[in-house]
PDB file of N, CA and C in Angstrom:
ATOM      1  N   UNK A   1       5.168   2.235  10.608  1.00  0.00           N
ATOM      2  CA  UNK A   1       4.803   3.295   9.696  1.00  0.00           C
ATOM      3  C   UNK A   1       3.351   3.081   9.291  1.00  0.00           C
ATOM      4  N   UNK A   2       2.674   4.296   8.765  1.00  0.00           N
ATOM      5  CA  UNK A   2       1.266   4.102   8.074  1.00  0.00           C
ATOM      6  C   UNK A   2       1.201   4.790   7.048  1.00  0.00           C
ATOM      7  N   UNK A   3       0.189   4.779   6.729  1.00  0.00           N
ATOM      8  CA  UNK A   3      -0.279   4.958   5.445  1.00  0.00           C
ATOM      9  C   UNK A   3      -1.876   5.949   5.482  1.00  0.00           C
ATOM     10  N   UNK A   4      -1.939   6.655   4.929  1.00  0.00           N
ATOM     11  CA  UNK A   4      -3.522   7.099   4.766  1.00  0.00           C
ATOM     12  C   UNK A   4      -3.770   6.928   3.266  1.00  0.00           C
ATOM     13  N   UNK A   5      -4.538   6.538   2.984  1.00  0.00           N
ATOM     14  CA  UNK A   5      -5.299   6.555   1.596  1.00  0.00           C
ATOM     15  C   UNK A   5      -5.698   8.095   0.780  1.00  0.00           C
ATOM     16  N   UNK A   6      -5.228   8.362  -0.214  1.00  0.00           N
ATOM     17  CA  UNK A   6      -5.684   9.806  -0.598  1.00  0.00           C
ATOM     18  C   UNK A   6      -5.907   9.665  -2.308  1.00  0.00           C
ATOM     19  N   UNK A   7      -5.777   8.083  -2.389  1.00  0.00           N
ATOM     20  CA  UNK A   7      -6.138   7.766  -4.133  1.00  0.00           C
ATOM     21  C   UNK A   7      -8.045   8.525  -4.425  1.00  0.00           C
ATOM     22  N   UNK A   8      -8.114   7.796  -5.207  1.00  0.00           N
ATOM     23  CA  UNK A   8      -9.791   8.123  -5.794  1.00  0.00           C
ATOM     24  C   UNK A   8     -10.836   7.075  -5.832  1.00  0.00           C
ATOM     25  N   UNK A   9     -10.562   6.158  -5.164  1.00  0.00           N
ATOM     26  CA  UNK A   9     -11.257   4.359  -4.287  1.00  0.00           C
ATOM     27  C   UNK A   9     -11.970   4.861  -2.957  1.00  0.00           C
ATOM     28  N   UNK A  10     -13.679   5.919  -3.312  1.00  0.00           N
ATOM     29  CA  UNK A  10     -14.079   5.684  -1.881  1.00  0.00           C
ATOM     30  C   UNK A  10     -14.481   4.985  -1.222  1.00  0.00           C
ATOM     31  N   UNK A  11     -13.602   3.734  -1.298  1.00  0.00           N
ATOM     32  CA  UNK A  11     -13.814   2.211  -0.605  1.00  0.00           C
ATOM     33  C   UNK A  11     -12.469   2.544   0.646  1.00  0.00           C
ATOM     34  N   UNK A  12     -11.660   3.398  -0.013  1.00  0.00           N
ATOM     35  CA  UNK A  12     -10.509   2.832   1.114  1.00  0.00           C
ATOM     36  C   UNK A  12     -10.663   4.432   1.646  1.00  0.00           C
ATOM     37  N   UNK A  13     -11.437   5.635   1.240  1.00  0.00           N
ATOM     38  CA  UNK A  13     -11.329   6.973   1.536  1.00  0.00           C
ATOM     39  C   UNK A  13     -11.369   6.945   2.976  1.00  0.00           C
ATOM     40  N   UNK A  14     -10.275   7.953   3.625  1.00  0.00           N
ATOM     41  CA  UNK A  14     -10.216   8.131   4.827  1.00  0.00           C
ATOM     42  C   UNK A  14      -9.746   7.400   5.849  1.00  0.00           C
ATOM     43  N   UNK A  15      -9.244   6.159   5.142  1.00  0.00           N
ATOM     44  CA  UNK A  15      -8.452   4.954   6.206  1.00  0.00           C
ATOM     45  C   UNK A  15      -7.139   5.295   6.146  1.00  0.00           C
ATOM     46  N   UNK A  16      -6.720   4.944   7.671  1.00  0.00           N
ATOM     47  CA  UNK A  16      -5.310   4.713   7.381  1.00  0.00           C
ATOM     48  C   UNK A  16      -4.763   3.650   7.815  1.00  0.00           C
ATOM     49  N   UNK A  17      -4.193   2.796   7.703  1.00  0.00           N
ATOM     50  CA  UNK A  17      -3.600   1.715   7.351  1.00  0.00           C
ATOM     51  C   UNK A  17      -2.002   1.728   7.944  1.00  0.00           C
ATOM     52  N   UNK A  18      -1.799   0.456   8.818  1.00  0.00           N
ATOM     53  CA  UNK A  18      -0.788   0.159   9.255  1.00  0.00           C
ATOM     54  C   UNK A  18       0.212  -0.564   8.085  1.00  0.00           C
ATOM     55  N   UNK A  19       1.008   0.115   7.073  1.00  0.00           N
ATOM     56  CA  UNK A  19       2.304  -0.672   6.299  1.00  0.00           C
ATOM     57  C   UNK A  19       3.092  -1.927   6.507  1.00  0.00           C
ATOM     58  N   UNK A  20       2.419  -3.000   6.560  1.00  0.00           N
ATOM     59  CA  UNK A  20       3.349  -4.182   6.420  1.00  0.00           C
ATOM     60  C   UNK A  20       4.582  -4.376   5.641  1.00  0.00           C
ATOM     61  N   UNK A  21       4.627  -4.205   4.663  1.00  0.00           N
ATOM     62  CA  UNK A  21       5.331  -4.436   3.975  1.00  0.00           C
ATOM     63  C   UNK A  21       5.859  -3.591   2.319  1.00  0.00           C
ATOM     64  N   UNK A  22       6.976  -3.154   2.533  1.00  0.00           N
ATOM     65  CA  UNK A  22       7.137  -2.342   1.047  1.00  0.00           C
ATOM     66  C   UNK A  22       7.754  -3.261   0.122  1.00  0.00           C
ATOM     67  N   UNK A  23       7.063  -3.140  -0.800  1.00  0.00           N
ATOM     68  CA  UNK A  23       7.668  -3.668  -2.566  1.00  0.00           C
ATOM     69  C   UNK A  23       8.406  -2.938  -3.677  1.00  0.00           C
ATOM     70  N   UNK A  24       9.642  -2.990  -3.438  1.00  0.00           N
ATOM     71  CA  UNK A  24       9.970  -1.621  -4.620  1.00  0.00           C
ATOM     72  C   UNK A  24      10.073  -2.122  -5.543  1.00  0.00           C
ATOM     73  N   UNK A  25      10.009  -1.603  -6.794  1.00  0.00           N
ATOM     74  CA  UNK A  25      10.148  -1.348  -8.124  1.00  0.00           C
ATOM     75  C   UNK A  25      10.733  -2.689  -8.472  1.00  0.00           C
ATOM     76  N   UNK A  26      10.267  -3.711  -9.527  1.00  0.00           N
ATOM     77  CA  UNK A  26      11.149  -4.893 -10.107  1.00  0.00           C
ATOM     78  C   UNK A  26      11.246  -5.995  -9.012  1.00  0.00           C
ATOM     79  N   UNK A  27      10.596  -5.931  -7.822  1.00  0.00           N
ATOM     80  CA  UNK A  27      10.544  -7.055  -6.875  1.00  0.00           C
ATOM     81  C   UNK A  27       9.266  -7.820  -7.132  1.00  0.00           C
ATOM     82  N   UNK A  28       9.299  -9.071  -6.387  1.00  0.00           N
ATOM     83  CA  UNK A  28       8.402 -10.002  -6.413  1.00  0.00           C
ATOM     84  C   UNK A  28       7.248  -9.366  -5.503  1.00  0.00           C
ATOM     85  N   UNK A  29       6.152  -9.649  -5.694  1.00  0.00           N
ATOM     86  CA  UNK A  29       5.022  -9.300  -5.397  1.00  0.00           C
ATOM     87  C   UNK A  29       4.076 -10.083  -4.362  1.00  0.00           C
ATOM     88  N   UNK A  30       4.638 -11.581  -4.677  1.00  0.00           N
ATOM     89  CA  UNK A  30       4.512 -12.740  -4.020  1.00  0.00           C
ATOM     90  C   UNK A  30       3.434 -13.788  -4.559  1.00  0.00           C
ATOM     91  N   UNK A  31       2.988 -13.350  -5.923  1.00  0.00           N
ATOM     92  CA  UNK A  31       1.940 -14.159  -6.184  1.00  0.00           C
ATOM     93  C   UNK A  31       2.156 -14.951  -7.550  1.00  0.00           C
ATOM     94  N   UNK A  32       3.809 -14.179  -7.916  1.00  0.00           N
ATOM     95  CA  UNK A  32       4.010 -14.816  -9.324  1.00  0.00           C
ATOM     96  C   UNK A  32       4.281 -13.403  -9.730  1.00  0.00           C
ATOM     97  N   UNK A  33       3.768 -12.492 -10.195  1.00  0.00           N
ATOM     98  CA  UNK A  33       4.349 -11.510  -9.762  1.00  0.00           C
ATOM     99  C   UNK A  33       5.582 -10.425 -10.285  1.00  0.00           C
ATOM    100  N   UNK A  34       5.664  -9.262 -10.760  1.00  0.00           N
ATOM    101  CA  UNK A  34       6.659  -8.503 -10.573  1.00  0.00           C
ATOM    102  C   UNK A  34       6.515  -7.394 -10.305  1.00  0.00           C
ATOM    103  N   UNK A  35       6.747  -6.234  -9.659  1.00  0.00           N
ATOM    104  CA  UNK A  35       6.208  -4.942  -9.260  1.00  0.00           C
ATOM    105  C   UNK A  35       6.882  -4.317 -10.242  1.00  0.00           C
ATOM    106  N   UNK A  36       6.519  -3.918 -11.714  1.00  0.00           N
ATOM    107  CA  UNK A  36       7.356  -2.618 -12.376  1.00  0.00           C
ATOM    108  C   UNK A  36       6.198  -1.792 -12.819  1.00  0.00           C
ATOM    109  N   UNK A  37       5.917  -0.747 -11.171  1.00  0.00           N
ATOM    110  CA  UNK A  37       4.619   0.098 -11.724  1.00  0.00           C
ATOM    111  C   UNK A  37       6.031   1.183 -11.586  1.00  0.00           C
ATOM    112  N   UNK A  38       7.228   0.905 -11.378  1.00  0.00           N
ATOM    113  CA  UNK A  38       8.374   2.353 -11.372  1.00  0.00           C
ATOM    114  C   UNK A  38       8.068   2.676 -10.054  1.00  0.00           C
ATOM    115  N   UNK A  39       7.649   2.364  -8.971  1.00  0.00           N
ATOM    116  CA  UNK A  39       7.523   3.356  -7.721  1.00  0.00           C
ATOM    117  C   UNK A  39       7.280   1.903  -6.830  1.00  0.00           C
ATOM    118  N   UNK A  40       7.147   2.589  -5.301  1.00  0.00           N
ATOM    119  CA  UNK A  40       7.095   1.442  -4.707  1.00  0.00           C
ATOM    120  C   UNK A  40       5.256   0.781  -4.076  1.00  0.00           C
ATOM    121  N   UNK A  41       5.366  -0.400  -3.901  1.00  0.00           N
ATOM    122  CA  UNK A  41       3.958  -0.957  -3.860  1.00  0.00           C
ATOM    123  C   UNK A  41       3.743  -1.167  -1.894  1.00  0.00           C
ATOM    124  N   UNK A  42       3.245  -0.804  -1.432  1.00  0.00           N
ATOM    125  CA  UNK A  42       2.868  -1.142   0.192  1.00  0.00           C
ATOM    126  C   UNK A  42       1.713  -1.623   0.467  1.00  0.00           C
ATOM    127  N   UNK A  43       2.248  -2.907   1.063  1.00  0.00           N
ATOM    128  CA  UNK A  43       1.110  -3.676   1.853  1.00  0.00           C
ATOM    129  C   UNK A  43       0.663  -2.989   2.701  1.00  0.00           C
ATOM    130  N   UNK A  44      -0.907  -3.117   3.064  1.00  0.00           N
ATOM    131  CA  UNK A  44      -1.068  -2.213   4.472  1.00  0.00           C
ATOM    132  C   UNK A  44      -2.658  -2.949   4.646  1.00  0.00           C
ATOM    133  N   UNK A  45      -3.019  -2.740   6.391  1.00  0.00           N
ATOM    134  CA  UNK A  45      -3.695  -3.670   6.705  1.00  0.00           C
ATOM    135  C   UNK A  45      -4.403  -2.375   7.658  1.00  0.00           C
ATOM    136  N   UNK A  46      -5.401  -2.589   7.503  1.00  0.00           N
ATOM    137  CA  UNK A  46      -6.377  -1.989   9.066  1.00  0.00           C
ATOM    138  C   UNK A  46      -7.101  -2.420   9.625  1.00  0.00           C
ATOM    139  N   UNK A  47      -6.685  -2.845  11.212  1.00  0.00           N
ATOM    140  CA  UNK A  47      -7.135  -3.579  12.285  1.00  0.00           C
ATOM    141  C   UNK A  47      -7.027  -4.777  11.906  1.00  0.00           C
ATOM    142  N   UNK A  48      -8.079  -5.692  11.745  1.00  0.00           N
ATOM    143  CA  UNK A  48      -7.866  -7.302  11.076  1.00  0.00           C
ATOM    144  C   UNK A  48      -8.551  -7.365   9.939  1.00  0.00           C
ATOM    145  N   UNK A  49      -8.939  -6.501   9.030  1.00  0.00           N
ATOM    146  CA  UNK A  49      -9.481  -6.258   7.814  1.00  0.00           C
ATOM    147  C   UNK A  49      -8.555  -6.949   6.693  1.00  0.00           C
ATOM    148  N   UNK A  50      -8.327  -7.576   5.520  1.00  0.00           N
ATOM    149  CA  UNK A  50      -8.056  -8.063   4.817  1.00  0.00           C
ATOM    150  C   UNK A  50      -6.266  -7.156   4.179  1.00  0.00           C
ATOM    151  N   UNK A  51      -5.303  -7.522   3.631  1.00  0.00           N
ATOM    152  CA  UNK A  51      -3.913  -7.027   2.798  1.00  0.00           C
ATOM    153  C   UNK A  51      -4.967  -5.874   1.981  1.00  0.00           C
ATOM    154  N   UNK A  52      -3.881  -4.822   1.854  1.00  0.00           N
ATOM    155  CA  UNK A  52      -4.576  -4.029   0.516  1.00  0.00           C
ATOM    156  C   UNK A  52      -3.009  -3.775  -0.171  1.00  0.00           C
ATOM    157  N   UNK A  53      -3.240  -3.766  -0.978  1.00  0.00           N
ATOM    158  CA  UNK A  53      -2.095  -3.339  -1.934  1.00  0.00           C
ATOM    159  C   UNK A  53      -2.401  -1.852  -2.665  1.00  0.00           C
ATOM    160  N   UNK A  54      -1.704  -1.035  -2.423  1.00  0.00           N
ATOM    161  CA  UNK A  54      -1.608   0.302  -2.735  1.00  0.00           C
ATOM    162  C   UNK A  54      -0.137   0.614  -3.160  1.00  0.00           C
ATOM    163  N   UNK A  55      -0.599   1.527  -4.439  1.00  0.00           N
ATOM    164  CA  UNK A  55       0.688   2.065  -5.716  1.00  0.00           C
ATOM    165  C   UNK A  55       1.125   3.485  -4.273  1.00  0.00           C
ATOM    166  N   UNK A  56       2.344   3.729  -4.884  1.00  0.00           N
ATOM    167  CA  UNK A  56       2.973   4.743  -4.275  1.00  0.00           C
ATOM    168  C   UNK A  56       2.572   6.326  -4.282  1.00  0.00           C
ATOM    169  N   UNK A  57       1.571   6.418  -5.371  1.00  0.00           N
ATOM    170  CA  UNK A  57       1.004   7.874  -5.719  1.00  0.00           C
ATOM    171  C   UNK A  57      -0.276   7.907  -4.681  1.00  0.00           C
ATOM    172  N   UNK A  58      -0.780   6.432  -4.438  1.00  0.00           N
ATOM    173  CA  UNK A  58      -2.251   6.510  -3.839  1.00  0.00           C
ATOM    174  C   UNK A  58      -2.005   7.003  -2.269  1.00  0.00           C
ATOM    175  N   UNK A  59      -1.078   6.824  -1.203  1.00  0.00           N
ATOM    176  CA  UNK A  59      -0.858   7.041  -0.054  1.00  0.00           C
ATOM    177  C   UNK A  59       0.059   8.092  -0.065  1.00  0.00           C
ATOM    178  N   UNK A  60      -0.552   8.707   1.276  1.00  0.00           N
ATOM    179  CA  UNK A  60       0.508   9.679   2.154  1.00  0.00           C
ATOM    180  C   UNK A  60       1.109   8.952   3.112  1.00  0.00           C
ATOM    181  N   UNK A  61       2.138   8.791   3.652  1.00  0.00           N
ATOM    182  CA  UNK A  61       2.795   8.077   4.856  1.00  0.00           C
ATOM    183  C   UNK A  61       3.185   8.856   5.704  1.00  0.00           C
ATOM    184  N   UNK A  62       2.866   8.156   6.598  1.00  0.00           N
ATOM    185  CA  UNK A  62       2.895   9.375   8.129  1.00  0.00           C
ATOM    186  C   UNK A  62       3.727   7.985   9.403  1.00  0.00           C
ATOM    187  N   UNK A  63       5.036   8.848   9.303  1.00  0.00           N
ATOM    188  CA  UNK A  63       5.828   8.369  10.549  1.00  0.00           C
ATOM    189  C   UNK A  63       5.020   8.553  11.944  1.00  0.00           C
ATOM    190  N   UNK A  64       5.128   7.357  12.454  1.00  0.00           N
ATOM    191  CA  UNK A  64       4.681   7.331  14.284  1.00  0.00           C
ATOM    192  C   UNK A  64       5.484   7.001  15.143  1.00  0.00           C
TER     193      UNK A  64
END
């Protein structure tokens, strides 16, 4: 699955991003950690560029 960016960060504007990993609501985050933004949190990575962590309002997800 991916991800395109459509938040208001024109750092990530116009990327889209391969989804590693989803975090829903009240899960560990992995750093210590709890995800209660109420929605779910997705890891997502483009090409070998660094984890980004993006809230559930900031992405569109587009099945491939």
């Amino acid at each position: 699955m991916k991800a395109k960016y459509i938040g208001n960060l024109d750092f990530f504007k116009d990327g889209v991003y391969e989804v590693v990993t989803t975090i829903h609501d009240n899960e560990p985050l992995g750093n210590g950690e709890i995800n209660r933004t109420g929605g779910n949190i997705y890891i997502c990575q483009e090409g070998k560029s660094p984890y980004w962590m993006f809230r559930e309002d900031e992405v569109e997800l587009i099945n491939d």
